[in-house]
Protein backbone atom coordinates (compact mmCIF):
# COMPACT_ATOMS: atom_id res chain seq x y z
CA UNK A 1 4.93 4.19 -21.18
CA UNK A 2 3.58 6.30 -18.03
CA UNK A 3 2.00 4.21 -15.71
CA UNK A 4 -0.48 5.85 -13.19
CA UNK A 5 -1.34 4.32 -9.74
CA UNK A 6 -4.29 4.88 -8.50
CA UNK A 7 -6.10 3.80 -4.73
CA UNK A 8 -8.89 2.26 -6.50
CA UNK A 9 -11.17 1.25 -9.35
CA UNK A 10 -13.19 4.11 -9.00
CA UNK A 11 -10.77 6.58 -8.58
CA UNK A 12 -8.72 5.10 -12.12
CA UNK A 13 -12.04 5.29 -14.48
CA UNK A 14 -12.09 8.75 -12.88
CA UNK A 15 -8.60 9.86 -13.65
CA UNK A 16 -8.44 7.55 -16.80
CA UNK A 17 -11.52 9.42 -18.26
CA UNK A 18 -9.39 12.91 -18.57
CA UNK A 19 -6.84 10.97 -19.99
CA UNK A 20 -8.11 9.61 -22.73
CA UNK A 21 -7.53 5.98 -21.56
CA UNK A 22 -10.16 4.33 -22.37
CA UNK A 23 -9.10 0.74 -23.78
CA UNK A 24 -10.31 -1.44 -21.14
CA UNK A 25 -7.63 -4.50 -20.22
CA UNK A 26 -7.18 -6.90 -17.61
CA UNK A 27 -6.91 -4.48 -13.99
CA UNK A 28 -6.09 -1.50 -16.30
CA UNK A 29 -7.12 1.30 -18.89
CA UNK A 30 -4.80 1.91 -21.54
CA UNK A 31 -4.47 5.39 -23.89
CA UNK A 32 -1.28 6.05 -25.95
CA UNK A 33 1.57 5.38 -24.20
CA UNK A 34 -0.60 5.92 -20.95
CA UNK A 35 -1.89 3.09 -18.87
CA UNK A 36 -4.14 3.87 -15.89
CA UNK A 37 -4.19 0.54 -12.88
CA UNK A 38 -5.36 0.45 -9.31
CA UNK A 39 -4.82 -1.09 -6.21
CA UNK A 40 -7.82 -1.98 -3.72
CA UNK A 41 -6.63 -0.16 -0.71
CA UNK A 42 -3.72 -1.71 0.61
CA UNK A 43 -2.30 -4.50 -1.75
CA UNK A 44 0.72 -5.80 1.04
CA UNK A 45 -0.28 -6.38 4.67
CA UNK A 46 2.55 -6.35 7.57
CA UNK A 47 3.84 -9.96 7.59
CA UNK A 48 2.89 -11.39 10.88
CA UNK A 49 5.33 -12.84 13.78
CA UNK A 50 5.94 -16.22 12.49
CA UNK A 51 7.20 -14.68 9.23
CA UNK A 52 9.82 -13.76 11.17
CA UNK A 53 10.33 -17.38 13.01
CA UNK A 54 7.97 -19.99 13.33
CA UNK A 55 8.64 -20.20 16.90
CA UNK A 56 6.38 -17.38 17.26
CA UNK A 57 3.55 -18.47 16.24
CA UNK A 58 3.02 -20.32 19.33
CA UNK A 59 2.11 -17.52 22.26
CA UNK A 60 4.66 -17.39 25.21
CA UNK A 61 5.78 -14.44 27.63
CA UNK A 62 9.41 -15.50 27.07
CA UNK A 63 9.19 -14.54 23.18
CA UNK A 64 7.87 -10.70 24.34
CA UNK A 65 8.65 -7.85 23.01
CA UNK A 66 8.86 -9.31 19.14
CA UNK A 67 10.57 -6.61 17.50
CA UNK A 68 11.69 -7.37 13.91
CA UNK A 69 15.20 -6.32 12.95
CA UNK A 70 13.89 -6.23 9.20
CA UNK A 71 10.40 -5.64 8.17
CA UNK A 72 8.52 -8.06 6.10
CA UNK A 73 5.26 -7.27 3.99
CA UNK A 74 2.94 -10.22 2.34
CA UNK A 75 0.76 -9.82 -0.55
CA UNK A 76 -2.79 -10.03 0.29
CA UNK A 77 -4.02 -13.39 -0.72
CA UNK A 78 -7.13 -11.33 -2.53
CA UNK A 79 -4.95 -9.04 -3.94
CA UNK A 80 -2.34 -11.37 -5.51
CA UNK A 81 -3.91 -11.45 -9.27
CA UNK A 82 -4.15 -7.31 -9.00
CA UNK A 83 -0.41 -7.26 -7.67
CA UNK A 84 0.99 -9.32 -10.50
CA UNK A 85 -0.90 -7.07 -12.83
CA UNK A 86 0.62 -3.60 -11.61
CA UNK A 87 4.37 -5.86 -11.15
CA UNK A 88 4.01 -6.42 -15.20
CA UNK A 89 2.87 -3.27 -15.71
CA UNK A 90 6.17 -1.84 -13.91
CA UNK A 91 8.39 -3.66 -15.78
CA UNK A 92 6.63 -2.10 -19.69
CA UNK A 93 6.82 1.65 -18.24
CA UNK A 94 9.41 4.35 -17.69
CA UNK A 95 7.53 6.72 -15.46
CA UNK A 96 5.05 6.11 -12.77
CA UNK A 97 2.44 8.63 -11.71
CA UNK A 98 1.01 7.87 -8.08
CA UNK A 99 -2.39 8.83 -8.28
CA UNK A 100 -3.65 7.69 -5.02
CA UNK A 101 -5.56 9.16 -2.13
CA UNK A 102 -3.54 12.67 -1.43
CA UNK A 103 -2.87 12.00 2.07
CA UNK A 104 -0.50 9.36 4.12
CA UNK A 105 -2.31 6.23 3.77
CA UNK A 106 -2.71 6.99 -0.24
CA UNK A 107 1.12 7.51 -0.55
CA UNK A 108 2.03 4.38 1.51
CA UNK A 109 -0.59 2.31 -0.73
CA UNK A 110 1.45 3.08 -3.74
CA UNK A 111 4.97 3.58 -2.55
CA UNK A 112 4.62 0.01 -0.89
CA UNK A 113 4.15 -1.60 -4.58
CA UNK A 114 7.06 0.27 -5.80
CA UNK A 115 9.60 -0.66 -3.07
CA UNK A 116 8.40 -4.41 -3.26
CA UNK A 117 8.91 -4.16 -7.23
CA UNK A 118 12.56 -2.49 -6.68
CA UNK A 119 10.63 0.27 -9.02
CA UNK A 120 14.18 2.63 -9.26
CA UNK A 121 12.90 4.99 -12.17
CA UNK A 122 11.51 8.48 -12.06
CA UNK A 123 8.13 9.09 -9.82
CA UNK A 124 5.35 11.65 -9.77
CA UNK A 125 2.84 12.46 -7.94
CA UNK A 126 -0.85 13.48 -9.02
CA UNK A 127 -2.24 15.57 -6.10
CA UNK A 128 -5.51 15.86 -6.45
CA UNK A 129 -8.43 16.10 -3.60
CA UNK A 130 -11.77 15.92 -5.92
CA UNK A 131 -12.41 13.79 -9.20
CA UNK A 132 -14.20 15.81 -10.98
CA UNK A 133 -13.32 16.49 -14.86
CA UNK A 134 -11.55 20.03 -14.07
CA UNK A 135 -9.47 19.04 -10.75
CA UNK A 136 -7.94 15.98 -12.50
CA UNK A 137 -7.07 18.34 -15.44
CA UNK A 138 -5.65 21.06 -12.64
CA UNK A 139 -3.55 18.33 -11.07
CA UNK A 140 -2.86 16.40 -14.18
CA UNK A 141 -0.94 20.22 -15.37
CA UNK A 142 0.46 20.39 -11.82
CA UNK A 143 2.39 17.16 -11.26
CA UNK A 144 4.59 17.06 -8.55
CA UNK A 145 8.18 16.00 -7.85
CA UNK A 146 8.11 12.34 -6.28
CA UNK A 147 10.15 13.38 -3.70
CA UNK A 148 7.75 16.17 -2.37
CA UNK A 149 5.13 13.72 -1.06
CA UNK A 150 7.91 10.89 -0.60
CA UNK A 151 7.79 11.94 3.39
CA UNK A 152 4.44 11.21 3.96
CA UNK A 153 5.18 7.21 3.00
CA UNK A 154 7.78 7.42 6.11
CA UNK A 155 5.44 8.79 8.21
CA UNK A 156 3.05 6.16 6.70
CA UNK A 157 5.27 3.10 7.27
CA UNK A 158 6.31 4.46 10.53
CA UNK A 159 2.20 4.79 11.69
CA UNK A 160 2.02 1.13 10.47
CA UNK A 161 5.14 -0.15 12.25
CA UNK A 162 4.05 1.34 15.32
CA UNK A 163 0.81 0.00 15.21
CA UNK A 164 2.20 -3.61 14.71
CA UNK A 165 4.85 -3.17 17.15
CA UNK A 166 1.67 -2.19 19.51
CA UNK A 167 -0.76 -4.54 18.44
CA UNK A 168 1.31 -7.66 18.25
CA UNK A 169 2.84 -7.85 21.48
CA UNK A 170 0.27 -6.17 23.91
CA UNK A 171 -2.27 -8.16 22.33
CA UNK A 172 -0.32 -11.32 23.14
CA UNK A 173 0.47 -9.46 26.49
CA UNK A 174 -3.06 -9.42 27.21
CA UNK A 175 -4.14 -12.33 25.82
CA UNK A 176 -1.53 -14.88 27.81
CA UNK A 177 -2.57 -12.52 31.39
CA UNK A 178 -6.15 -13.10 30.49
CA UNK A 179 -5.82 -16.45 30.39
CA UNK A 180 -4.21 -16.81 33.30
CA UNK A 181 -6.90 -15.40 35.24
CA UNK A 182 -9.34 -17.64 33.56
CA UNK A 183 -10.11 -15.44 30.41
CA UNK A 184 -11.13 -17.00 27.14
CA UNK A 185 -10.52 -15.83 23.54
CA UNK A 186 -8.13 -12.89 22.74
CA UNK A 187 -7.93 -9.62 24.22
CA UNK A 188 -7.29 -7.16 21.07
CA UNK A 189 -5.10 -4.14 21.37
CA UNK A 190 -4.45 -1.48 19.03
């Protein structure tokens, strides 16, 4: 079975359409021997500090910079019914499509689920800007190589990391000089 991943509902009935896969199921359209699923945005989240150790969840200069020596991502508590769908649908197919937004944030969306369900089988990828009927078909007879677009889920996870990294501890930063100055609440960064 080829699965395709798509960014979200929409964007699946879209794609699904030109497929032929029609049969509605539980977070999915199925055709013959296609099956079309989505995410909604961003299905994992970056696992905060006290992931890491539950010492960190209390605040303190002395526990500054946190920088984790192996990353952790959660599944969205909203997300988790969506997440086991796509998981079961990984483990019925032999090739994935990602059909996701073509840009960084689409290939991180989907390349995310795959390295969280040890997914080690051949990718695609459906590049495609528009959803109308003939750019789907256009894409759909240009497939690319997985490993063309793989470099924009590094650049992806590195934006995200960096952004953690940032947030996380100048927030905290902040938050603990604010305070001592008489400040209340928490001073956001990033």
């Amino acid at each position: 079975m080829k699965l395709y991943l798509c960014e979200k509902p929409s964007q699946a009935r879209d794609i699904s359409r030109v497929l032929g896969a029609r049969q509605k199921s539980d977070g999915c359209l199925k055709g013959d021997d296609t099956v079309v699923t989505w995410c909604f945005g961003h299905l994992l989240e970056m696992a905060p500090p006290d992931a890491y150790d539950a010492a960190l969840k209390r605040w303190r200069f002395d526990t500054l910079p946190i920088t984790p020596q192996a990353w952790k991502l959660e599944i969205k508590k909203d997300a988790r019914k969506q997440f086991k769908i796509i998981q079961q649908l990984l483990k019925q197919s032999t090739d994935v499509v990602i059909a996701t937004d073509a840009d960084r944030e689409g290939e991180t969306i989907a390349r995310e689920i795959l390295e969280r369900c040890r997914w080690r089988s051949p990718v695609s990828r459906l590049w495609l800007s528009a959803l109308d009927d003939a750019s789907i078909r256009k894409a759909l007879n240009n497939i690319l190589p997985g490993s063309k677009t793989k470099p924009l889920y590094f650049a992806g996870l590195g934006r995200a990391r960096a952004d953690w990294l940032v947030g996380m501890n100048l927030t905290r930063a902040y938050t603990l000089i604010g305070q001592q100055r008489g400040h209340q609440g928490v001073l956001s960064v990033g």
